[in-house]
PDB file of N, CA and C in Angstrom:
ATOM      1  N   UNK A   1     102.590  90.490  82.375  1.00  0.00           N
ATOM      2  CA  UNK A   1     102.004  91.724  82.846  1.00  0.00           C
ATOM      3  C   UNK A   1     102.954  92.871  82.479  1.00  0.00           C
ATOM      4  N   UNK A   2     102.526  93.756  81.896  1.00  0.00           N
ATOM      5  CA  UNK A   2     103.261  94.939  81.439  1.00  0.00           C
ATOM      6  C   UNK A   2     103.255  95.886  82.946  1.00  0.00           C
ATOM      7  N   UNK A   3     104.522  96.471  82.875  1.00  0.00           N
ATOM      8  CA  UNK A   3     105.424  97.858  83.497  1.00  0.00           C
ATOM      9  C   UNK A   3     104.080  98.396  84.003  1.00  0.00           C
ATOM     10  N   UNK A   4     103.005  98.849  82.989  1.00  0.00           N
ATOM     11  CA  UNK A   4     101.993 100.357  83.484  1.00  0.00           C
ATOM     12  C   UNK A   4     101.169  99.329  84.046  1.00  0.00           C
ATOM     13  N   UNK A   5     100.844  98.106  84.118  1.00  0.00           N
ATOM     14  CA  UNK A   5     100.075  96.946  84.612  1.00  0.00           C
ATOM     15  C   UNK A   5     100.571  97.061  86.301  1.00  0.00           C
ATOM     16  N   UNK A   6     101.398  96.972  86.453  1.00  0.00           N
ATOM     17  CA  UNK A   6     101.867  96.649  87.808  1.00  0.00           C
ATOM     18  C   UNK A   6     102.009  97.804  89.024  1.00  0.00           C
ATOM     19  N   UNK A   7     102.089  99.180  87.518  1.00  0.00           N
ATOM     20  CA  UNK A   7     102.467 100.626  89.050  1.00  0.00           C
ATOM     21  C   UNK A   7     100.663 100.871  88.954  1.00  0.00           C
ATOM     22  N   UNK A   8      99.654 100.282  88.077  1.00  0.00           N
ATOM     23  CA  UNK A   8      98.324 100.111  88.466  1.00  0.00           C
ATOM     24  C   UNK A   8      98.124  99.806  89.646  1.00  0.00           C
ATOM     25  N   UNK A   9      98.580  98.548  89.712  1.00  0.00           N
ATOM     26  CA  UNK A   9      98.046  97.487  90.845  1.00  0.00           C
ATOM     27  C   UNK A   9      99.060  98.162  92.114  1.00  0.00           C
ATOM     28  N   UNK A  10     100.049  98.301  91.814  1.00  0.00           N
ATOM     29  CA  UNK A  10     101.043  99.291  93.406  1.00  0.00           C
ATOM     30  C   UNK A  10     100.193 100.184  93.382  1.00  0.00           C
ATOM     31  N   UNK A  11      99.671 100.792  92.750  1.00  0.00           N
ATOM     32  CA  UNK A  11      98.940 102.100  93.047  1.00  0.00           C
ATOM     33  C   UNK A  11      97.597 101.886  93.802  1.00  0.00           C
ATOM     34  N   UNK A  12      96.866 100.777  93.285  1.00  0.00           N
ATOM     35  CA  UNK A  12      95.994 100.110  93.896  1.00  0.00           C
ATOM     36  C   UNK A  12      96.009  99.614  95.572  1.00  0.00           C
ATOM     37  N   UNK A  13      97.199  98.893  95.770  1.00  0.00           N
ATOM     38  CA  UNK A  13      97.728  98.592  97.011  1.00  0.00           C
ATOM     39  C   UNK A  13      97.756  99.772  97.620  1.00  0.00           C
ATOM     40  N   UNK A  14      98.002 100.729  97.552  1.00  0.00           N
ATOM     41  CA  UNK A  14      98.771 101.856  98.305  1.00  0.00           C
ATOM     42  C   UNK A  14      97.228 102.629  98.786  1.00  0.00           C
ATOM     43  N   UNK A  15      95.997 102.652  97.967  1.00  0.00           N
ATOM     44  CA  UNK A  15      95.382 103.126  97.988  1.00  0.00           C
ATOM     45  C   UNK A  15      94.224 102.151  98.707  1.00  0.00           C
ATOM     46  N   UNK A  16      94.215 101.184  98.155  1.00  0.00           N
ATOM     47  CA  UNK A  16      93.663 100.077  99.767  1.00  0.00           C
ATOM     48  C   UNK A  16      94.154 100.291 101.139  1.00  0.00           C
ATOM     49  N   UNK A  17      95.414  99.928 101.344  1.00  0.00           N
ATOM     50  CA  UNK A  17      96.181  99.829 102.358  1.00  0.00           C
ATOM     51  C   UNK A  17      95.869 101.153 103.249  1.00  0.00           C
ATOM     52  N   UNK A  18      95.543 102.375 102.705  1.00  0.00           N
ATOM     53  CA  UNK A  18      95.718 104.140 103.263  1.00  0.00           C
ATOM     54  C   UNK A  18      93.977 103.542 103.443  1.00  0.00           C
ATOM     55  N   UNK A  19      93.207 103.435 103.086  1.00  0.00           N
ATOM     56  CA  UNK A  19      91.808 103.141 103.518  1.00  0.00           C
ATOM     57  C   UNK A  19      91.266 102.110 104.253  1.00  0.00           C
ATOM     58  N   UNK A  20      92.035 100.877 104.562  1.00  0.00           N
ATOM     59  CA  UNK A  20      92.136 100.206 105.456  1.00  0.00           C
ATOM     60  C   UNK A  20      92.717 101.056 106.875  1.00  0.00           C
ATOM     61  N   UNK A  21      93.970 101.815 106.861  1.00  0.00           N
ATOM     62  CA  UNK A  21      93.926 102.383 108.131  1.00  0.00           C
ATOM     63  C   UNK A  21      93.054 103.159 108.458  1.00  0.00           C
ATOM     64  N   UNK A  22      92.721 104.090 108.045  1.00  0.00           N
ATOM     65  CA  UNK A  22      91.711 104.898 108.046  1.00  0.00           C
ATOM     66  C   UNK A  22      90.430 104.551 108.742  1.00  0.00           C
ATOM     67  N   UNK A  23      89.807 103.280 108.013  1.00  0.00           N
ATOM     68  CA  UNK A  23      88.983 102.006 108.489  1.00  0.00           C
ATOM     69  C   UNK A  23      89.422 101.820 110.219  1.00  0.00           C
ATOM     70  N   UNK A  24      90.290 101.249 110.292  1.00  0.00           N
ATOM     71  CA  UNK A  24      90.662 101.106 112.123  1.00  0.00           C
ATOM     72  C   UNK A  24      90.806 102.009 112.533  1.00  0.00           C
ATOM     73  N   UNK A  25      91.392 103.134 112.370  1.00  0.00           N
ATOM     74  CA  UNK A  25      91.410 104.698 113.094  1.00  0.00           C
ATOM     75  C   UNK A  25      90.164 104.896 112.997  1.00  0.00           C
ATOM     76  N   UNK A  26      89.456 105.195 112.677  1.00  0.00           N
ATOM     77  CA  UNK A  26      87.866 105.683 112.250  1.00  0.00           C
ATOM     78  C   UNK A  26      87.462 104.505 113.642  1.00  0.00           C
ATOM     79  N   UNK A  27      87.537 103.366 113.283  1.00  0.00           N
ATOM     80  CA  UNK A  27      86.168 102.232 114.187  1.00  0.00           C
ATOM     81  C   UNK A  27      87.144 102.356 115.428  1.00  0.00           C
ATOM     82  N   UNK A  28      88.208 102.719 115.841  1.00  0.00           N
ATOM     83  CA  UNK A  28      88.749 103.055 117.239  1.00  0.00           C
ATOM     84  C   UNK A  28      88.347 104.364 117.937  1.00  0.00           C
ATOM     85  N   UNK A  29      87.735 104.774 117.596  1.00  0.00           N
ATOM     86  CA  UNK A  29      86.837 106.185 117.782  1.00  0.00           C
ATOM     87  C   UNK A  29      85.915 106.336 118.062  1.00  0.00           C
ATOM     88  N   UNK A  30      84.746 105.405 117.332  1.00  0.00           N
ATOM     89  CA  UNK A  30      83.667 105.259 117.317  1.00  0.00           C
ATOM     90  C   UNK A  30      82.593 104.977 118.388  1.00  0.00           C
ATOM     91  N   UNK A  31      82.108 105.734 119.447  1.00  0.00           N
ATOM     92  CA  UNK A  31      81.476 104.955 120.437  1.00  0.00           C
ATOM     93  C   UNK A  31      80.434 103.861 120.052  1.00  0.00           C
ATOM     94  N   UNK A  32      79.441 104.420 118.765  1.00  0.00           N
ATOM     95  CA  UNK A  32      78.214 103.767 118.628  1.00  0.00           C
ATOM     96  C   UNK A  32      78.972 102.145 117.917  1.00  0.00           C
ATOM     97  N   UNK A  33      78.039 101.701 119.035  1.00  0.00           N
ATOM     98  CA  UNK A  33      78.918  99.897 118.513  1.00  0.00           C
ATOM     99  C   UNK A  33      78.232  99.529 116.896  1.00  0.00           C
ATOM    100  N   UNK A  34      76.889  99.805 116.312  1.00  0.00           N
ATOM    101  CA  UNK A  34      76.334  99.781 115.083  1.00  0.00           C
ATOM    102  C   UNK A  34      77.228 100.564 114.013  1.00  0.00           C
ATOM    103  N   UNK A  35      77.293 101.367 114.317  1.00  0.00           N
ATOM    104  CA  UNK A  35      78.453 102.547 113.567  1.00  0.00           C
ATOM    105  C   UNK A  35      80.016 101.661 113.381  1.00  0.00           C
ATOM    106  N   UNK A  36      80.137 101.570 114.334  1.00  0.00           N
ATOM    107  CA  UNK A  36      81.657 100.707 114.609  1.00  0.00           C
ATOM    108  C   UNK A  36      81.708  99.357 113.854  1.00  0.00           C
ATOM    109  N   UNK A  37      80.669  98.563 113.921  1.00  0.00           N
ATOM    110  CA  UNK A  37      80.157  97.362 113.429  1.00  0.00           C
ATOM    111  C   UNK A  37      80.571  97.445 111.695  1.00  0.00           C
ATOM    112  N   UNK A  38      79.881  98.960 110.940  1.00  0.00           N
ATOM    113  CA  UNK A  38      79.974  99.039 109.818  1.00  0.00           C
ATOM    114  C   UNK A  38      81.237  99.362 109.226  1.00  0.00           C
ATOM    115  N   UNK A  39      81.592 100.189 110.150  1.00  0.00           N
ATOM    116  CA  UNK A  39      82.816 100.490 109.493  1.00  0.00           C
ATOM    117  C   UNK A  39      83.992  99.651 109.916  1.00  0.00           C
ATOM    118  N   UNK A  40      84.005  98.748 110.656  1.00  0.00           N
ATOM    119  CA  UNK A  40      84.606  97.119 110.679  1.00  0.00           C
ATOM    120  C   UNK A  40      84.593  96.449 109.808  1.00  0.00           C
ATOM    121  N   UNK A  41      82.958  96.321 109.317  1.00  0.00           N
ATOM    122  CA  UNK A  41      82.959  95.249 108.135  1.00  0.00           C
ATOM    123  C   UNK A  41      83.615  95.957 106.834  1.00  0.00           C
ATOM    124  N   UNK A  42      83.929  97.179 106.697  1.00  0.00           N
ATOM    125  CA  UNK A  42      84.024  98.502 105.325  1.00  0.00           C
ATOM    126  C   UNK A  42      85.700  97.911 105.650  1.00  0.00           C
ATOM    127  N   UNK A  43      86.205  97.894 106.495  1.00  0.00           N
ATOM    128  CA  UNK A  43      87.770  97.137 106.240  1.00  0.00           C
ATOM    129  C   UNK A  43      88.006  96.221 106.116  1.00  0.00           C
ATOM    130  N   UNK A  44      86.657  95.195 106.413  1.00  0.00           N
ATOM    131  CA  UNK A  44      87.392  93.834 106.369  1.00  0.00           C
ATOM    132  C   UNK A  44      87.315  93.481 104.987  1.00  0.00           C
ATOM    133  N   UNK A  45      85.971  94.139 104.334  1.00  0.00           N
ATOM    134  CA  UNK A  45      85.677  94.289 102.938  1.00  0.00           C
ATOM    135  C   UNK A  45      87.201  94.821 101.679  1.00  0.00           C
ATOM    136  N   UNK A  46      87.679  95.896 102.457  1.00  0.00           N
ATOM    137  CA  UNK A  46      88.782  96.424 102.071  1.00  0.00           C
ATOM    138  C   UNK A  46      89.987  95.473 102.136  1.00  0.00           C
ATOM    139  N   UNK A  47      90.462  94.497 103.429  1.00  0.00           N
ATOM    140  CA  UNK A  47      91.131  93.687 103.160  1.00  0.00           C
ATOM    141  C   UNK A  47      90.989  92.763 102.387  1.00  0.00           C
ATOM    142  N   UNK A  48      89.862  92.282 101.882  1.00  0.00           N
ATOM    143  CA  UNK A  48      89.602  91.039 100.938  1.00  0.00           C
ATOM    144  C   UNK A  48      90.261  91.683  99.361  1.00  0.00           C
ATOM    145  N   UNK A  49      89.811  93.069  99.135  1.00  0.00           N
ATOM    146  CA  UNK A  49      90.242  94.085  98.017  1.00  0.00           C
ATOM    147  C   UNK A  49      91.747  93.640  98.015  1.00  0.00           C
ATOM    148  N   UNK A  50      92.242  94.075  98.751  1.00  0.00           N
ATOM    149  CA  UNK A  50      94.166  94.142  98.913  1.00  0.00           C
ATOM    150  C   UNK A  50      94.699  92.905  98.559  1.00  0.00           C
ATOM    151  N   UNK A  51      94.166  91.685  99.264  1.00  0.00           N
ATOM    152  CA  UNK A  51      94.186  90.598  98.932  1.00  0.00           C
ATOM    153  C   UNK A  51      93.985  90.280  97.304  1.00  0.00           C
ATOM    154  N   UNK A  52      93.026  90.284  97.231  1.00  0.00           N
ATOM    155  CA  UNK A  52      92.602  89.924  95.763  1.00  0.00           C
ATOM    156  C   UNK A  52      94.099  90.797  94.490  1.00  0.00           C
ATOM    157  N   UNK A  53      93.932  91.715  94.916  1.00  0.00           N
ATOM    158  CA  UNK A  53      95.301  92.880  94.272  1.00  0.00           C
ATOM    159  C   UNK A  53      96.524  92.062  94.671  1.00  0.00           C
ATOM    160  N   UNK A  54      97.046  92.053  95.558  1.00  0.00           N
ATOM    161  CA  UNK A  54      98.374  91.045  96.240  1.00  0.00           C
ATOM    162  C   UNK A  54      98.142  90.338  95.463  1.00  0.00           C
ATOM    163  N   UNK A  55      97.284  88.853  95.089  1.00  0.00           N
ATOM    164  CA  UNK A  55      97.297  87.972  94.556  1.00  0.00           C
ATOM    165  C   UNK A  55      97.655  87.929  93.219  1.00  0.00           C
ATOM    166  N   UNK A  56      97.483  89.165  92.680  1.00  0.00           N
ATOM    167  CA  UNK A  56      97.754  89.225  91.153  1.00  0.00           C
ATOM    168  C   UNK A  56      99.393  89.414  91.046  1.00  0.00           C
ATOM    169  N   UNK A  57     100.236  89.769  92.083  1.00  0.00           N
ATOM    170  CA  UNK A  57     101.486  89.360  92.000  1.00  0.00           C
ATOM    171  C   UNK A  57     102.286  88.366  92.090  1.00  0.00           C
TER     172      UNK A  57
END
């Protein structure tokens, strides 16, 4: 894996990781439990992302 290959994928991480919090700040807010529901699954979706990225290291 080349140098510009890897500050991709850090860049990638960094930019999952900031939208995953976002994701729990957002659904800790949320009264409507349907609303909350979605944007639960929109991080857990997001953690599988990070994962998949992690893995390539």
């Amino acid at each position: 894996m080349t140098s510009k290959e890897l500050l991709y994928i850090e860049d990638a991480l960094g930019h999952e990781q900031y939208f995953r919090n976002k994701c729990q700040e957002t659904a800790s807010q949320l009264q409507d439990s349907e609303l909350k529901a979605c944007v639960e699954q929109l991080e857990q979706k997001n953690q599988q992302i990070f994962k998949s990225f992690y893995d390539l290291l």
